[in-house]
C-alpha atoms as a PDB file:
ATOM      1  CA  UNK A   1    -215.647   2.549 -49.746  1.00  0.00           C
ATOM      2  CA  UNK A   2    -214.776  -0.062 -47.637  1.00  0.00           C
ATOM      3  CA  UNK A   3    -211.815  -0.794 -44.965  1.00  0.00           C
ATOM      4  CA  UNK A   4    -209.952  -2.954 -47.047  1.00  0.00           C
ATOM      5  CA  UNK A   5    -209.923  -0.374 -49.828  1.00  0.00           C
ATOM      6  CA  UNK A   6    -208.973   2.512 -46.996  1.00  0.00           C
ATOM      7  CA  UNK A   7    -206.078   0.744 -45.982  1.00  0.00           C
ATOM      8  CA  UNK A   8    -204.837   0.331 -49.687  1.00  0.00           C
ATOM      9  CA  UNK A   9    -205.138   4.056 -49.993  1.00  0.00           C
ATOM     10  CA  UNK A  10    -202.946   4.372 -46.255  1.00  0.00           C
ATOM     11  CA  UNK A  11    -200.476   2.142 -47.379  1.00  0.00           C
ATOM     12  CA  UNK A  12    -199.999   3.756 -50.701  1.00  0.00           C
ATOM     13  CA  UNK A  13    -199.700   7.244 -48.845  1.00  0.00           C
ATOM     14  CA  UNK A  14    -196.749   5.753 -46.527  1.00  0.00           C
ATOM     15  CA  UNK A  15    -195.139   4.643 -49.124  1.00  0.00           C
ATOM     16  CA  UNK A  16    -195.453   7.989 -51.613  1.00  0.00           C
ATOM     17  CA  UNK A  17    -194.140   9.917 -48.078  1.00  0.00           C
ATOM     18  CA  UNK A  18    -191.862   6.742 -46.984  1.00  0.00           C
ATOM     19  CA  UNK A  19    -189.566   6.549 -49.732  1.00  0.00           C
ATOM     20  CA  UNK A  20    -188.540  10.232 -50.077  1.00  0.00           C
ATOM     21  CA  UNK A  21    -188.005  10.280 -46.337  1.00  0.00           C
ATOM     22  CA  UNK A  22    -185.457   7.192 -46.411  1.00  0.00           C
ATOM     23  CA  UNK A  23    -183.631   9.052 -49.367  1.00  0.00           C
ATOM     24  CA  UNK A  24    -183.557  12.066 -47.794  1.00  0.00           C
ATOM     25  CA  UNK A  25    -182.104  10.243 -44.938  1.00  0.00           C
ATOM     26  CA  UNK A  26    -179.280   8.598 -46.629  1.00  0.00           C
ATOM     27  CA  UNK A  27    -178.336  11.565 -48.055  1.00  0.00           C
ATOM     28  CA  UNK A  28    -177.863  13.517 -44.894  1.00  0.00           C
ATOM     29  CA  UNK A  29    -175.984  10.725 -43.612  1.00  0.00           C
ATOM     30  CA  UNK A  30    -173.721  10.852 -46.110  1.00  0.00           C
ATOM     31  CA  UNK A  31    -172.856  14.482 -45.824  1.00  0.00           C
ATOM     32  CA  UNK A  32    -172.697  14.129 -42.362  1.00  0.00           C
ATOM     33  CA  UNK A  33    -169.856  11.453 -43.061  1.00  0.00           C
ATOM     34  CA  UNK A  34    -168.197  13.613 -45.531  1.00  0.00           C
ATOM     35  CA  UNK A  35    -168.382  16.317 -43.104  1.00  0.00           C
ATOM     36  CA  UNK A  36    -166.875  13.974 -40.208  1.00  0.00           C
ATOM     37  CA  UNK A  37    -164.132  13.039 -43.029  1.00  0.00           C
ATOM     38  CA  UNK A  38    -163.000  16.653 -43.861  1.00  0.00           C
ATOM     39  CA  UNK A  39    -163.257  17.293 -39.658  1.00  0.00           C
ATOM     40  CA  UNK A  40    -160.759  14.482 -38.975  1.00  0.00           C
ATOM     41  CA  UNK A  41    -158.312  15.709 -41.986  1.00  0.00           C
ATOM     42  CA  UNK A  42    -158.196  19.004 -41.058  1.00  0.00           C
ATOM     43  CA  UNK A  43    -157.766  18.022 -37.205  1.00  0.00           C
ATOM     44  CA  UNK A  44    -154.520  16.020 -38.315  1.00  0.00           C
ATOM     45  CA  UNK A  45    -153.735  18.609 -40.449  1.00  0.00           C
ATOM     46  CA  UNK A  46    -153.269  21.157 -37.246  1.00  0.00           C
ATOM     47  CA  UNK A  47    -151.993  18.850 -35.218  1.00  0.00           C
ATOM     48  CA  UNK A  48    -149.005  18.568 -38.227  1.00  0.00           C
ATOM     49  CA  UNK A  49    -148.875  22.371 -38.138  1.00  0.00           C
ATOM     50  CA  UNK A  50    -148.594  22.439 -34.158  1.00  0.00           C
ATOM     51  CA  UNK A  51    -145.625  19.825 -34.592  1.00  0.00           C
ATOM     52  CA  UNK A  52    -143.557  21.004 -37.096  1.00  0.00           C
ATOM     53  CA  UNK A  53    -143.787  24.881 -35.540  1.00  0.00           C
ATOM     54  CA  UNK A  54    -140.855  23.337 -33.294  1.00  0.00           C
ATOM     55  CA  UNK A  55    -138.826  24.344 -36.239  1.00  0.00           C
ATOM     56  CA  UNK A  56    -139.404  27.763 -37.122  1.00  0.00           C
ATOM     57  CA  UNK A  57    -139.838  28.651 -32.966  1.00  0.00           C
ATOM     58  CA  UNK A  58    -136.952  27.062 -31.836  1.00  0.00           C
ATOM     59  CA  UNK A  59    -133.381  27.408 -33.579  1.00  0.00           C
ATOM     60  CA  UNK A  60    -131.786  25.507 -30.929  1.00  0.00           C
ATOM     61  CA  UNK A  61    -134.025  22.446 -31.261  1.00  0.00           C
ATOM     62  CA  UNK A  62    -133.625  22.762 -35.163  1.00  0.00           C
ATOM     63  CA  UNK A  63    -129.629  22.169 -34.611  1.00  0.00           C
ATOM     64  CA  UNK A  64    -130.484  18.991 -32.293  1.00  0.00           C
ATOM     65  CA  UNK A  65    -132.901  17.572 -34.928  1.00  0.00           C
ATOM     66  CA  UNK A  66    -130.382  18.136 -37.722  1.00  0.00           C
ATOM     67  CA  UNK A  67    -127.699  15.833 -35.634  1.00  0.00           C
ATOM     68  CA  UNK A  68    -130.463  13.594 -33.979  1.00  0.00           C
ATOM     69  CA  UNK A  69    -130.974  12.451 -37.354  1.00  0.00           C
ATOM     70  CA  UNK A  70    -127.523  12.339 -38.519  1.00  0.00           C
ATOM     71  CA  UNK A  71    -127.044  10.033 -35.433  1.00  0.00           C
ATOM     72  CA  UNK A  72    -129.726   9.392 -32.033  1.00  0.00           C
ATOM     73  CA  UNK A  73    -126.375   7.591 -30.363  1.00  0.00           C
ATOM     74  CA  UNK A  74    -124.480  10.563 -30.674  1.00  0.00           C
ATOM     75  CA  UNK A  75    -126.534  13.148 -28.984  1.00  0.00           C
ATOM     76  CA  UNK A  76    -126.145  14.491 -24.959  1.00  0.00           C
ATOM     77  CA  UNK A  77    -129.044  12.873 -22.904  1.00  0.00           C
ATOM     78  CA  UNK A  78    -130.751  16.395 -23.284  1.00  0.00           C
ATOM     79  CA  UNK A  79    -130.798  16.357 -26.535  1.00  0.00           C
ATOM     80  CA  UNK A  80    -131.991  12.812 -26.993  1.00  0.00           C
ATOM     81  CA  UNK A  81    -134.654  13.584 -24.664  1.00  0.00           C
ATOM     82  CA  UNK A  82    -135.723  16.704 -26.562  1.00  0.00           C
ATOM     83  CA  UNK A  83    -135.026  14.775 -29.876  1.00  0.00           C
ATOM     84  CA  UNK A  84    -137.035  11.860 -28.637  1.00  0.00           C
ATOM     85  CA  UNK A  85    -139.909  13.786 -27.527  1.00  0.00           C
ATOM     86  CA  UNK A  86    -140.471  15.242 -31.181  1.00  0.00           C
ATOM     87  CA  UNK A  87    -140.025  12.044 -33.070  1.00  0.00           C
ATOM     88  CA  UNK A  88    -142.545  10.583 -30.329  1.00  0.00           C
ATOM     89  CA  UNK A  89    -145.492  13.360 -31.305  1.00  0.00           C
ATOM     90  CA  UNK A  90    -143.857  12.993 -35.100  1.00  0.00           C
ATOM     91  CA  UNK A  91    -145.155   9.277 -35.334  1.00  0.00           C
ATOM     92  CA  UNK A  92    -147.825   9.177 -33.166  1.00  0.00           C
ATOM     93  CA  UNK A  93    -149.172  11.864 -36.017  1.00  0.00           C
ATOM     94  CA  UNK A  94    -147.893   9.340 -38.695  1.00  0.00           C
ATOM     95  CA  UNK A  95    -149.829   6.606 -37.321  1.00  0.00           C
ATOM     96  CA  UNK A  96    -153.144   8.259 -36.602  1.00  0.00           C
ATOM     97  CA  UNK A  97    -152.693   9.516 -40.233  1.00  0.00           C
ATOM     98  CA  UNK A  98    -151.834   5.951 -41.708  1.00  0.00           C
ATOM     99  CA  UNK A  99    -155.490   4.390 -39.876  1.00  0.00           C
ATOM    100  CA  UNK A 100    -157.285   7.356 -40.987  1.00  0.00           C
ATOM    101  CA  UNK A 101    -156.156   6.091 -44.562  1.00  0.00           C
ATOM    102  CA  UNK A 102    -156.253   2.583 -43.607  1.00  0.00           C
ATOM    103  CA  UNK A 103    -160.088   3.228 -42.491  1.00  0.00           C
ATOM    104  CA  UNK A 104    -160.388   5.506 -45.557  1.00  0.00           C
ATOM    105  CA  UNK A 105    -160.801   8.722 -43.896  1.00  0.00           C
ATOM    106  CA  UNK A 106    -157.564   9.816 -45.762  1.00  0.00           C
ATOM    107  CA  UNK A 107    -157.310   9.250 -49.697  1.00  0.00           C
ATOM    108  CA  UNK A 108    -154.704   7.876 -51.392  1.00  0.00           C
ATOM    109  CA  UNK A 109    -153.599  11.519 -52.789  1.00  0.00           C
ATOM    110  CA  UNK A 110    -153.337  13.134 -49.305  1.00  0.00           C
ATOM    111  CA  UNK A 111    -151.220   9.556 -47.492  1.00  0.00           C
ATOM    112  CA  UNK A 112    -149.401   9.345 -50.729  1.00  0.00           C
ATOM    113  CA  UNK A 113    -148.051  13.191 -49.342  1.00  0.00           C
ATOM    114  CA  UNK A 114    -147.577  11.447 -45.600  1.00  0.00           C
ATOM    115  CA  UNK A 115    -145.645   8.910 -46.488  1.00  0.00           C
ATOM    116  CA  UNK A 116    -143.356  10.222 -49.026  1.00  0.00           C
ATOM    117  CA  UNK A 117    -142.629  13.465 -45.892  1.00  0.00           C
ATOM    118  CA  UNK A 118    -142.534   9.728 -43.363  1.00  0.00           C
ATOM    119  CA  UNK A 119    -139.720   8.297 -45.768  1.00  0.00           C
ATOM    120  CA  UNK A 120    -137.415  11.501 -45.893  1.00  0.00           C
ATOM    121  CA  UNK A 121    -137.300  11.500 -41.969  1.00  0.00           C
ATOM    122  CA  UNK A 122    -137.143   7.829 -41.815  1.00  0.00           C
ATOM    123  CA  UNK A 123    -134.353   6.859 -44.261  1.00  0.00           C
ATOM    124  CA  UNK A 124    -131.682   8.641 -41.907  1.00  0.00           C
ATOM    125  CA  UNK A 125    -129.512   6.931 -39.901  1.00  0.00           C
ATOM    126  CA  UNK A 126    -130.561   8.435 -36.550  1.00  0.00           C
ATOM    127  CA  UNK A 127    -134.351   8.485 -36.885  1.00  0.00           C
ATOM    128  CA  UNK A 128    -133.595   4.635 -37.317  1.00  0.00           C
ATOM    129  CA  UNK A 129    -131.475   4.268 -34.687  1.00  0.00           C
ATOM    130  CA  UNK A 130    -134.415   6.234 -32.374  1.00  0.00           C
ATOM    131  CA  UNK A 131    -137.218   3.291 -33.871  1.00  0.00           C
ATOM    132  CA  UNK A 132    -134.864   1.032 -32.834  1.00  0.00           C
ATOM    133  CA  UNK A 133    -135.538   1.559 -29.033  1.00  0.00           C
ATOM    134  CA  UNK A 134    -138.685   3.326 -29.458  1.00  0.00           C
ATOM    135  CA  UNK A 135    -140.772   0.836 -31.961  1.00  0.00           C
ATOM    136  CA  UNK A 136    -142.523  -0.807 -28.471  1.00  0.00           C
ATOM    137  CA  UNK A 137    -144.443   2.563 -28.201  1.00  0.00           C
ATOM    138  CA  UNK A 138    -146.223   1.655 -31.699  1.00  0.00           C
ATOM    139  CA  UNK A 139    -148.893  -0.187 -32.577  1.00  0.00           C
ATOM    140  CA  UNK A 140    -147.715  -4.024 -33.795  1.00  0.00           C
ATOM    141  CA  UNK A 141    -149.239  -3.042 -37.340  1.00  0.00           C
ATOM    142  CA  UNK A 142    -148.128   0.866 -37.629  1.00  0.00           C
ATOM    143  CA  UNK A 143    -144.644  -0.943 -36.805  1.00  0.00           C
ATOM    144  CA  UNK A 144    -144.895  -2.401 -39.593  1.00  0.00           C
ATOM    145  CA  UNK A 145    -145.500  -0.046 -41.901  1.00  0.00           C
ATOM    146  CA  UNK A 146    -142.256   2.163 -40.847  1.00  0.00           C
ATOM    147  CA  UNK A 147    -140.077  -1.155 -41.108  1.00  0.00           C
ATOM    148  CA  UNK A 148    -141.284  -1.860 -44.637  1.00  0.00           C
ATOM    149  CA  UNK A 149    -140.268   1.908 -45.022  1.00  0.00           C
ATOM    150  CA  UNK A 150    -136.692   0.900 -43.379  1.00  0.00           C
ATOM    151  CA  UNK A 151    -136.407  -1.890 -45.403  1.00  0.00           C
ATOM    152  CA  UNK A 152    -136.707  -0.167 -48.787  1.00  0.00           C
ATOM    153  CA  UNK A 153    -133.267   1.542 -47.578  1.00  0.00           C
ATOM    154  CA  UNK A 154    -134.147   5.041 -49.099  1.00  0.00           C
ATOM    155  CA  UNK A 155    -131.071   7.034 -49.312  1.00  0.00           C
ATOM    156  CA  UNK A 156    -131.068  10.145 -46.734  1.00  0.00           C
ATOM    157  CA  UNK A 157    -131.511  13.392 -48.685  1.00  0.00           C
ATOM    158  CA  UNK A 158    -134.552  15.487 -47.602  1.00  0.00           C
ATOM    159  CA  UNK A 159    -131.287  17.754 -45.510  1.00  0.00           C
ATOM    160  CA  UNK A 160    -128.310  16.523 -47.387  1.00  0.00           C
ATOM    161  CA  UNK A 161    -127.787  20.348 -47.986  1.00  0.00           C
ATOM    162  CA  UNK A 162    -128.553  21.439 -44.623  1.00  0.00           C
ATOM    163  CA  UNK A 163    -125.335  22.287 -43.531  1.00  0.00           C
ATOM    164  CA  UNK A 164    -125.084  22.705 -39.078  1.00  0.00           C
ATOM    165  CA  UNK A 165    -121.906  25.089 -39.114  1.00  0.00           C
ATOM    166  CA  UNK A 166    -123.882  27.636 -41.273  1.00  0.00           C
ATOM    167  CA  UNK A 167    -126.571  28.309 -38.772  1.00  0.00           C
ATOM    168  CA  UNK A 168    -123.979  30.297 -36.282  1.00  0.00           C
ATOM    169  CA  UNK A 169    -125.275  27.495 -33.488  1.00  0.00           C
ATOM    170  CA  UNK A 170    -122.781  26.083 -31.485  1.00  0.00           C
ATOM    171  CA  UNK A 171    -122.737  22.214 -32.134  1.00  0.00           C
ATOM    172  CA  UNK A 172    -123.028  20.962 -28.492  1.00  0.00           C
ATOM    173  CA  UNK A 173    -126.804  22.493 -28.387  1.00  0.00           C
END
């Protein structure tokens, strides 16, 4: 046997252990990226739970968001703070959601859900009239993405039967 034939053999053996090593490889890193995927969905995921528990805490806030979206102008410079805080945490959440489907960590199923939830709180007249003064605080791009949304002029409905006089709140909260 001689060295040329030797290092036929060695080459042959890299290659038989080589190639099952690279796909091996490849296929860890791609559970590893669906694993990253599912991490980042179910982190927005909470951090939706964490902002919408303002509701079902907190009556009194529930009566300011019900007229905060009926009308931002309207609202006691308490309440358009405390309104303006949660619509603040309410789109940053859209717009890490929107590039996590922009980047395709999101599908199209779960930001179809996002945006039809974005549209019922944009298309009333207050949560406009909050972007209006607030849009600067967006990204250029995620800006417009809720304008498009604007411009479509949905028609307000998602608490069209909501009705502030039945929740025994007074209506300067």
């Amino acid at each position: 046997m001689n060295w040329e034939m030797l290092a036929a053999i060695g080459q042959l053996a890299a290659v038989c252990i080589g190639i099952p090593s690279l796909i091996y490889l490849a296929v860890q890193i791609r559970e590893q990226t669906k694993e990253r995927r599912h991490a980042a969905v179910n982190a927005l995921t909470s951090q939706w739970g964490d902002l919408t528990r303002s509701f079902h805490d907190n009556a009194d806030f529930c009566a300011i968001y019900l007229r905060g979206v009926q009308s931002f102008n309207d609202l006691d410079a308490v309440s358009k703070l405390r309104f303006s805080s949660f619509l603040n945490r309410f789109f940053k959440n859209f717009q890490a959601m929107y590039f996590s489907h922009r980047d395709g960590v999101l599908n199209a199923s779960l930001w179809g859900e996002v945006e039809r939830t974005m549209s019922d709180v944009i298309a009333y007249p207050g949560t406009q009239q909050w972007w209006e003064t607030r849009r600067h605080w967006h990204t250029e791009e995620f800006g417009r993405v809720i304008d498009a949304i604007i411009a479509r002029g949905d028609k307000p409905t998602a608490y069209s039967t909501y009705n502030l006089s039945e929740t025994g709140l007074p209506k300067d909260i």
